[in-house]
Protein backbone atom coordinates (compact mmCIF):
# COMPACT_ATOMS: atom_id res chain seq x y z
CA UNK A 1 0.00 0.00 0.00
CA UNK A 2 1.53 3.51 -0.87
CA UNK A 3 0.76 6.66 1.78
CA UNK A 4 1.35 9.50 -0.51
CA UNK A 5 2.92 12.62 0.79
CA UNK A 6 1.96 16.02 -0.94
CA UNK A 7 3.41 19.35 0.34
CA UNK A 8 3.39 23.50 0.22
CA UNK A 9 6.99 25.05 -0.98
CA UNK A 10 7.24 28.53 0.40
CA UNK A 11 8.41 30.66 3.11
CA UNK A 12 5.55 29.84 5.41
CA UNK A 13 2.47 27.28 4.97
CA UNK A 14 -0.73 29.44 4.51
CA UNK A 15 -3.12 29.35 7.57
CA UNK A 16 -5.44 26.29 7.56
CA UNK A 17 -4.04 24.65 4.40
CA UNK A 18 -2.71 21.66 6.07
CA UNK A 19 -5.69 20.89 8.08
CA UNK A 20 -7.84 21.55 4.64
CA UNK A 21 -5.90 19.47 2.18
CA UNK A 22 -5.45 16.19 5.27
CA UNK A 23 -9.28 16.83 4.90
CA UNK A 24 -9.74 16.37 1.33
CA UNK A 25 -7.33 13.49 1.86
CA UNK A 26 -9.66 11.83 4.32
CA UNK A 27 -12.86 12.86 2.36
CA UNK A 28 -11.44 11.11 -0.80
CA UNK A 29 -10.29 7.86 1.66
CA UNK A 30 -6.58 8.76 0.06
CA UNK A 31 -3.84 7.03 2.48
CA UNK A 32 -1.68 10.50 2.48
CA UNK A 33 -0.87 13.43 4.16
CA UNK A 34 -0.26 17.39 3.35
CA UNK A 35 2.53 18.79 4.77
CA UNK A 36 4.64 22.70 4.50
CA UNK A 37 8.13 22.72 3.51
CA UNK A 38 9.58 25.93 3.95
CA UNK A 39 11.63 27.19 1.07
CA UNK A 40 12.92 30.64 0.68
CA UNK A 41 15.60 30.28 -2.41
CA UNK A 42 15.63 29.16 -5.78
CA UNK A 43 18.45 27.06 -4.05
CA UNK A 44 15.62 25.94 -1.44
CA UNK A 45 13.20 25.39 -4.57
CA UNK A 46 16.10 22.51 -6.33
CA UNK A 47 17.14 21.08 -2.74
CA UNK A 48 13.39 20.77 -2.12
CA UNK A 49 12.35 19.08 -5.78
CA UNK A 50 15.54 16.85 -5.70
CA UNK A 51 13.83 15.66 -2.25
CA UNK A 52 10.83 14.61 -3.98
CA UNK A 53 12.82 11.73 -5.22
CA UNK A 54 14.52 10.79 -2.31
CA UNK A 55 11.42 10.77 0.13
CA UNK A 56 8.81 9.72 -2.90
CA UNK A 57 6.70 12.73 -2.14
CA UNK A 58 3.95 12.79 -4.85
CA UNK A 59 3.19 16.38 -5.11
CA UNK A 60 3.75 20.16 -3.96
CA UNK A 61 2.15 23.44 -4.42
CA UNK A 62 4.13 25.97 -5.01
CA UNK A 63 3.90 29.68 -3.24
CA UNK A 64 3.71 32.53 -6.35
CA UNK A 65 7.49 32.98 -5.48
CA UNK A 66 8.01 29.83 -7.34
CA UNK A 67 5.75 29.64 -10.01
CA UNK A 68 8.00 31.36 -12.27
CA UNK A 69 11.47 30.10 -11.15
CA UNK A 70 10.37 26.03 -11.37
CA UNK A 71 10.18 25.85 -14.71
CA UNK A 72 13.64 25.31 -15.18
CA UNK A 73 14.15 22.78 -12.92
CA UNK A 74 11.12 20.31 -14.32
CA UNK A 75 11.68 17.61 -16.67
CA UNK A 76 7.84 17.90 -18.19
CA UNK A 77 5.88 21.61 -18.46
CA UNK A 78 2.26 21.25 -19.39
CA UNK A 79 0.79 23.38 -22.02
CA UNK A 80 -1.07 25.06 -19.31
CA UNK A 81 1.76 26.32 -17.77
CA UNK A 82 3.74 27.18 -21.23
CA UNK A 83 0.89 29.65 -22.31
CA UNK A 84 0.59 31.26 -18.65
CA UNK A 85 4.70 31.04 -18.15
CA UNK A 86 4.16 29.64 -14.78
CA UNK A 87 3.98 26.41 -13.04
CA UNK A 88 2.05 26.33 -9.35
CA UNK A 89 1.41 22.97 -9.48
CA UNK A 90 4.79 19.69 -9.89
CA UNK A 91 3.88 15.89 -9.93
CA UNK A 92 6.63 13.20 -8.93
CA UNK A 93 5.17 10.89 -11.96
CA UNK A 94 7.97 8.29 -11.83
CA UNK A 95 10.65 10.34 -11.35
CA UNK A 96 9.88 12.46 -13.97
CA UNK A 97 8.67 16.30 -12.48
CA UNK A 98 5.20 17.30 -14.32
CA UNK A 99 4.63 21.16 -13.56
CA UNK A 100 1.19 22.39 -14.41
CA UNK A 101 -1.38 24.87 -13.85
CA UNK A 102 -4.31 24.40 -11.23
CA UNK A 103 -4.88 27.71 -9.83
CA UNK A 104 -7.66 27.05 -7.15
CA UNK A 105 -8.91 23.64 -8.85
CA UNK A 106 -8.22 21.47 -5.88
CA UNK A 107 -9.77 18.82 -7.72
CA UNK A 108 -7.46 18.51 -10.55
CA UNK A 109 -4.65 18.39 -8.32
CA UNK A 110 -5.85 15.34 -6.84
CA UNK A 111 -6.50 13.87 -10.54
CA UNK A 112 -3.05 14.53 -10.98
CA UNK A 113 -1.45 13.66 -8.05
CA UNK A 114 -3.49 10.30 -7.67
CA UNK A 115 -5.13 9.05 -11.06
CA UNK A 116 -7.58 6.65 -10.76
């Protein structure tokens, strides 16, 4: 059985987003857990992706610091994120980093971080 580990990149964790995202987790009966990661630096940003391999997190959001500066450092960028330039979204698919788009679309994170 795989627990899948999903995260926030950014300076701090915005208030309640832990406890709302470990609810969608439960709602969904997803073996997981949402956690913040706080990253400050580009240099945070690639120490913080590299982990995603190491520790087989599954997914991160990305604080509007980021959105920009990770699309360099993915291996895949989703034509929603070419046409807007940004990325707020990265998926561990493999070992291959997806960035995309979501905005506010909670559920197509969770189609992308676990596909049926």
């Amino acid at each position: 059985m795989v627990r899948y580990v999903i995260g926030y990149l950014g300076v701090t964790t915005p208030q309640g987003e832990r406890k709302r995202w470990n609810g969608v987790l439960a709602g969904k009966g997803i073996d997981g857990f949402f956690d913040g990661y706080p990253t400050k630096t580009r240099d945070d940003l690639q120490f913080r992706l590299s982990e995603m391999f190491l520790l087989e997190r599954r997914g991160y959001i990305l604080a509007p610091q980021f959105h920009v500066p990770v699309l360099e450092l993915l291996d895949v960028v989703d034509a929603s994120a070419q046409a807007a330039g940004k990325a707020d979204t990265v998926v561990n698919e493999g070992g291959v980093l997806h960035g995309y788009l979501c905005g506010d679309d909670d559920e197509r994170r969770c189609g992308l971080w676990f596909p049926a």
